[in-house]
Protein backbone atom coordinates (compact mmCIF):
# COMPACT_ATOMS: atom_id res chain seq x y z
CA UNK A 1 -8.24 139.06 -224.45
CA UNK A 2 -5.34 140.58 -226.34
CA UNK A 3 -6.99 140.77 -229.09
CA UNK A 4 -9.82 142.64 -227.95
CA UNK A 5 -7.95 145.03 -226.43
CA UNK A 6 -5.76 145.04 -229.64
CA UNK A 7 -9.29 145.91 -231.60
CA UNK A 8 -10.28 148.76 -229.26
CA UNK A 9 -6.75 150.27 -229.58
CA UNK A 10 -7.01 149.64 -232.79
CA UNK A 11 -10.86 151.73 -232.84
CA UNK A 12 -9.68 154.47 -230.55
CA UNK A 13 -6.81 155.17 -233.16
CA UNK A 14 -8.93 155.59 -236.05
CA UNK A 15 -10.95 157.78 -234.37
CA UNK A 16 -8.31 159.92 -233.15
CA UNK A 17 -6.98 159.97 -236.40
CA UNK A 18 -10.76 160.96 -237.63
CA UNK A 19 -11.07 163.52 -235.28
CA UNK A 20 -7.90 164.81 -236.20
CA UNK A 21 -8.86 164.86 -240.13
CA UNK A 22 -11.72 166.88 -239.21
CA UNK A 23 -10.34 169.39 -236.78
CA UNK A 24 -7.59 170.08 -239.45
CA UNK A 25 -10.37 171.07 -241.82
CA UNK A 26 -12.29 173.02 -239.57
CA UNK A 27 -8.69 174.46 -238.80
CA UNK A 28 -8.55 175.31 -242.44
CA UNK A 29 -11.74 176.64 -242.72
CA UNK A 30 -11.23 178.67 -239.94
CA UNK A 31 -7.90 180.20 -241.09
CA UNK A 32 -10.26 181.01 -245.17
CA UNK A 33 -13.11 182.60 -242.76
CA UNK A 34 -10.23 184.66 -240.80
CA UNK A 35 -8.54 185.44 -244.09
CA UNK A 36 -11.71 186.85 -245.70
CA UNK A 37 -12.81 188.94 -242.52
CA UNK A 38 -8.66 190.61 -242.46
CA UNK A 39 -9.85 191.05 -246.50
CA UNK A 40 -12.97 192.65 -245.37
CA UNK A 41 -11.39 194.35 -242.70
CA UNK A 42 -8.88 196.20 -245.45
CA UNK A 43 -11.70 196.62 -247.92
CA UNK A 44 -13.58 199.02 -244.57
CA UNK A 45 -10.29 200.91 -244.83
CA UNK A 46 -10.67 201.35 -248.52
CA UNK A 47 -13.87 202.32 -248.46
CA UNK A 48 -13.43 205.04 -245.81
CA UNK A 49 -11.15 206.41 -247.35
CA UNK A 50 -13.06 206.50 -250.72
CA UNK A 51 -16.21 207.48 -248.01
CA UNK A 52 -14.22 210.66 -247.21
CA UNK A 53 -13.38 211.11 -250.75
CA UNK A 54 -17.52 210.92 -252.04
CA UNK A 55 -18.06 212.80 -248.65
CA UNK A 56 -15.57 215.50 -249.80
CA UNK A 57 -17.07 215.60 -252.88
CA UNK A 58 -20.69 215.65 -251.62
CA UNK A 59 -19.71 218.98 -250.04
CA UNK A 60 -18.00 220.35 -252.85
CA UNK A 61 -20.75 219.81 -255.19
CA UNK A 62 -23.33 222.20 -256.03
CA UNK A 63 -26.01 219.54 -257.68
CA UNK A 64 -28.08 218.37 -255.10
CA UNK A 65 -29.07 215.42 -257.59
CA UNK A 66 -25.48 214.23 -257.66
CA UNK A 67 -24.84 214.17 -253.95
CA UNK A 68 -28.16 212.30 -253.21
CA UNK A 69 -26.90 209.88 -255.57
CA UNK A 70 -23.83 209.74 -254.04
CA UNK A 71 -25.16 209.59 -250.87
CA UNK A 72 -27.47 206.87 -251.36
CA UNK A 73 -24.63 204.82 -253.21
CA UNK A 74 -22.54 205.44 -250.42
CA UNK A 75 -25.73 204.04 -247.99
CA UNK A 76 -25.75 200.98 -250.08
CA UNK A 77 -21.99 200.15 -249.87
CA UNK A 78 -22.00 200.55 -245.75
CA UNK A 79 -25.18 198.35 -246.02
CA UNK A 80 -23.56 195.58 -247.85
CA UNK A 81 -20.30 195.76 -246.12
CA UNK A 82 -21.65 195.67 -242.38
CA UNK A 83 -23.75 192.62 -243.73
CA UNK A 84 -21.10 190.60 -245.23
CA UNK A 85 -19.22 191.31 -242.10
CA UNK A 86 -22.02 190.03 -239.92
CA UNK A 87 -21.89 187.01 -242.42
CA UNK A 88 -18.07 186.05 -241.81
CA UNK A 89 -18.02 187.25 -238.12
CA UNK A 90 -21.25 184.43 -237.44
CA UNK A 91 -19.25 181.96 -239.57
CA UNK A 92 -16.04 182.44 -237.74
CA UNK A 93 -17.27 182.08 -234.60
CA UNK A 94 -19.28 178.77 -235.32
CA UNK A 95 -16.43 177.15 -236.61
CA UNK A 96 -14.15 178.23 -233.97
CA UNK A 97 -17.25 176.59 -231.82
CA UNK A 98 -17.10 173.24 -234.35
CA UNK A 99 -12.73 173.48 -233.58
CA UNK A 100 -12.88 173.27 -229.81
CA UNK A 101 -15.75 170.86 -229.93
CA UNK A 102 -13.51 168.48 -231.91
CA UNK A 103 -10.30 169.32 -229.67
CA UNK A 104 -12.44 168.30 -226.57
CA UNK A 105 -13.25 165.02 -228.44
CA UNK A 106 -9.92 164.36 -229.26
CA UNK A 107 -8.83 164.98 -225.88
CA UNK A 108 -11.22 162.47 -224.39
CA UNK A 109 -10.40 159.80 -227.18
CA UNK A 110 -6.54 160.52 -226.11
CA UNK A 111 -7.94 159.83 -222.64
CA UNK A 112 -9.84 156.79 -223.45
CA UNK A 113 -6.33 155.04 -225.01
CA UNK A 114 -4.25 156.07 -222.06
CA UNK A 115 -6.87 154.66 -220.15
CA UNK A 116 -6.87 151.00 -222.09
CA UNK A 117 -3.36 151.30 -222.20
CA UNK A 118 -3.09 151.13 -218.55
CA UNK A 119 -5.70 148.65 -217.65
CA UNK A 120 -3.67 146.37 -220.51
CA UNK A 121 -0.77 146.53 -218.39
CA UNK A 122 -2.54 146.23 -215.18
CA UNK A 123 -4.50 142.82 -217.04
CA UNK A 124 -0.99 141.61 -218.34
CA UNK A 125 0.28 141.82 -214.49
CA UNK A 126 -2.95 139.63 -213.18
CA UNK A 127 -2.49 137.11 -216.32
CA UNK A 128 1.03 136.39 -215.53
CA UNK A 129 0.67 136.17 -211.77
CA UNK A 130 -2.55 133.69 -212.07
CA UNK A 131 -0.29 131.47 -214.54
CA UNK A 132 2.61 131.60 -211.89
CA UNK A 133 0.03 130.54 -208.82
CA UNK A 134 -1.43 127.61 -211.41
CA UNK A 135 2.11 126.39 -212.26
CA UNK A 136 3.12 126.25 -208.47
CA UNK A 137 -0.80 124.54 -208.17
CA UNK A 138 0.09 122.20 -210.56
CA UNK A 139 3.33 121.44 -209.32
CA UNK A 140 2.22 120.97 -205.90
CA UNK A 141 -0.26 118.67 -207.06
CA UNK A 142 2.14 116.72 -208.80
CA UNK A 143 4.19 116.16 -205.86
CA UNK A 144 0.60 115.22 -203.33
CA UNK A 145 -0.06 112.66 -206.81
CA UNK A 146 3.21 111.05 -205.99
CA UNK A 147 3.08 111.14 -202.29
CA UNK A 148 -0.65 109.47 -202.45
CA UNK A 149 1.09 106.59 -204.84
CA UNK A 150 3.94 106.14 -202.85
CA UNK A 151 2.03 106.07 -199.75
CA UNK A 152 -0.57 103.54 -201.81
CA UNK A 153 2.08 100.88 -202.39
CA UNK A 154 3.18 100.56 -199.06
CA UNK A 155 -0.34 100.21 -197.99
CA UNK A 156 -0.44 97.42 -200.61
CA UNK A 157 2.33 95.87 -199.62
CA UNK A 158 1.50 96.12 -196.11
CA UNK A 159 -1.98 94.12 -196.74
CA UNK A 160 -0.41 91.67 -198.79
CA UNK A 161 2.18 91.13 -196.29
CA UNK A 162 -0.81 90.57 -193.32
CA UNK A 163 -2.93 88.10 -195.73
CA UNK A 164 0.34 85.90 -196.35
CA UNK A 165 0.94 85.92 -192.41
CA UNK A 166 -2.87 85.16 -191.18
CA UNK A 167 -2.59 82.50 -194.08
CA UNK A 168 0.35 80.95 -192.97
CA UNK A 169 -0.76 80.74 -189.29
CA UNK A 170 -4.33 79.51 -190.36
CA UNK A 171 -2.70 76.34 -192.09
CA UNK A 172 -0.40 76.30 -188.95
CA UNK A 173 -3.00 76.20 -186.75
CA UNK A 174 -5.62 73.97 -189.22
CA UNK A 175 -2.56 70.92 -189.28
CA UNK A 176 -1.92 70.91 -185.51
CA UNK A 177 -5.65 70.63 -185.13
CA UNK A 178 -5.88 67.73 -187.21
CA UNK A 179 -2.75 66.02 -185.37
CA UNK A 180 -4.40 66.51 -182.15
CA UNK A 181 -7.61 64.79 -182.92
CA UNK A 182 -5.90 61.95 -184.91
CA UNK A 183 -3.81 61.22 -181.72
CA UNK A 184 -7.35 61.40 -179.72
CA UNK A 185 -9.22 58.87 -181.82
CA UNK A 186 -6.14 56.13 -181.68
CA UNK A 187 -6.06 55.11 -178.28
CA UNK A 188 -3.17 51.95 -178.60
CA UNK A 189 0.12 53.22 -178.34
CA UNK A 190 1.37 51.59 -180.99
CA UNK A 191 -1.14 53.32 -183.41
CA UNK A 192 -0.11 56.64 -181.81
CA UNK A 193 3.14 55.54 -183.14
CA UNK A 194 2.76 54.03 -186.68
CA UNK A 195 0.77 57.82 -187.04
CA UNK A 196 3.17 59.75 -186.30
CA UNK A 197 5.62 58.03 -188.20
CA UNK A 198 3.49 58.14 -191.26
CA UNK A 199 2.95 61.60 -190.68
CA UNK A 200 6.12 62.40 -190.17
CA UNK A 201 8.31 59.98 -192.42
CA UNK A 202 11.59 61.79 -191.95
CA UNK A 203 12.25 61.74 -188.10
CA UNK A 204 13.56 58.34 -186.39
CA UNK A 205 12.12 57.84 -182.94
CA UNK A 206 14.32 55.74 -180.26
């Protein structure tokens, strides 16, 4: 997950760094386009003053062939200067349109990373609190595994300890059983009595 997020901050900042390429040399182009309209600007002041000076001389002049030349030259020169500054005013303005364009996407790219940023940290947060709950999980589990064995054994020994006690008593029980009915089936005393003692080899009788 790291990674990924490694990889988009990693996309975001080549983009920004794009963007940035781009809106220098739109900045650039912007600051030739300015240039050449301040040039074009002091070229107008030039040529008004060399308009007063043909328009000075147009009145002076006695030819009326020379001043409609010099009038019509004069035409062409306004014509060609209000056209070229149409040209560079259009230009200007559409890259000054193409600069704020790029700032805007810059901005939102900037945006974007904060963004990311913040939803890493958030994600880091969550991450490390889910491995704390799943450590305490696995430790409490550990200690229910031992519990349940404990508890197992002395359930073990418990039913071992019952089967050697019902066994016990069964044989107890199974022997005196068999005494009894021997002692039924001889009837003479003295057979009672040479039983017993066969049965029971160790213990004198007076």
């Amino acid at each position: 997950m790291n990674r990924d997020f490694t990889g988009e901050e990693m996309k975001c900042n080549f983009e920004a760094a794009k963007w940035d390429l781009i809106v220098g040399q739109k900045q650039r182009e912007a600051f030739i386009y300015k240039t050449k309209l301040d040039n074009a600007a002091s070229e107008l002041a030039d040529f008004r003053v060399w308009f007063g000076h043909l328009s000075h001389n147009c009145c002076e002049t006695k030819n009326d062939s020379e001043m409609l030349a010099l009038l019509s030259e004069r035409n062409f020169v306004w014509n060609q200067y209000k056209k070229r500054e149409s040209d560079l005013t259009s230009r200007l303005k559409i890259k000054s349109t193409e600069v704020e364009h790029a700032n805007e996407k810059i901005q939102e790219l900037l945006t974007t990373m904060e963004q990311l940023k913040s939803s890493n940290v958030e994600k880091d947060i969550a991450i490390l609190k889910l491995k704390t709950d799943m450590a305490e999980l696995e430790a409490a589990s550990t200690k229910k595994s031992d519990e349940i064995s404990r508890l197992s054994n002395k359930l073990e020994l418990l039913r071992k300890a019952g089967s050697n006690s019902d066994g016990t008593e069964g044989d107890k029980n199974r022997g005196t059983y068999s005494r009894n009915t021997i002692l039924k089936k001889e009837s003479h005393p003295s057979q009672v009595l040479q039983k017993v003692i066969e049965t029971y080899p160790l213990c004198s009788f007076n």
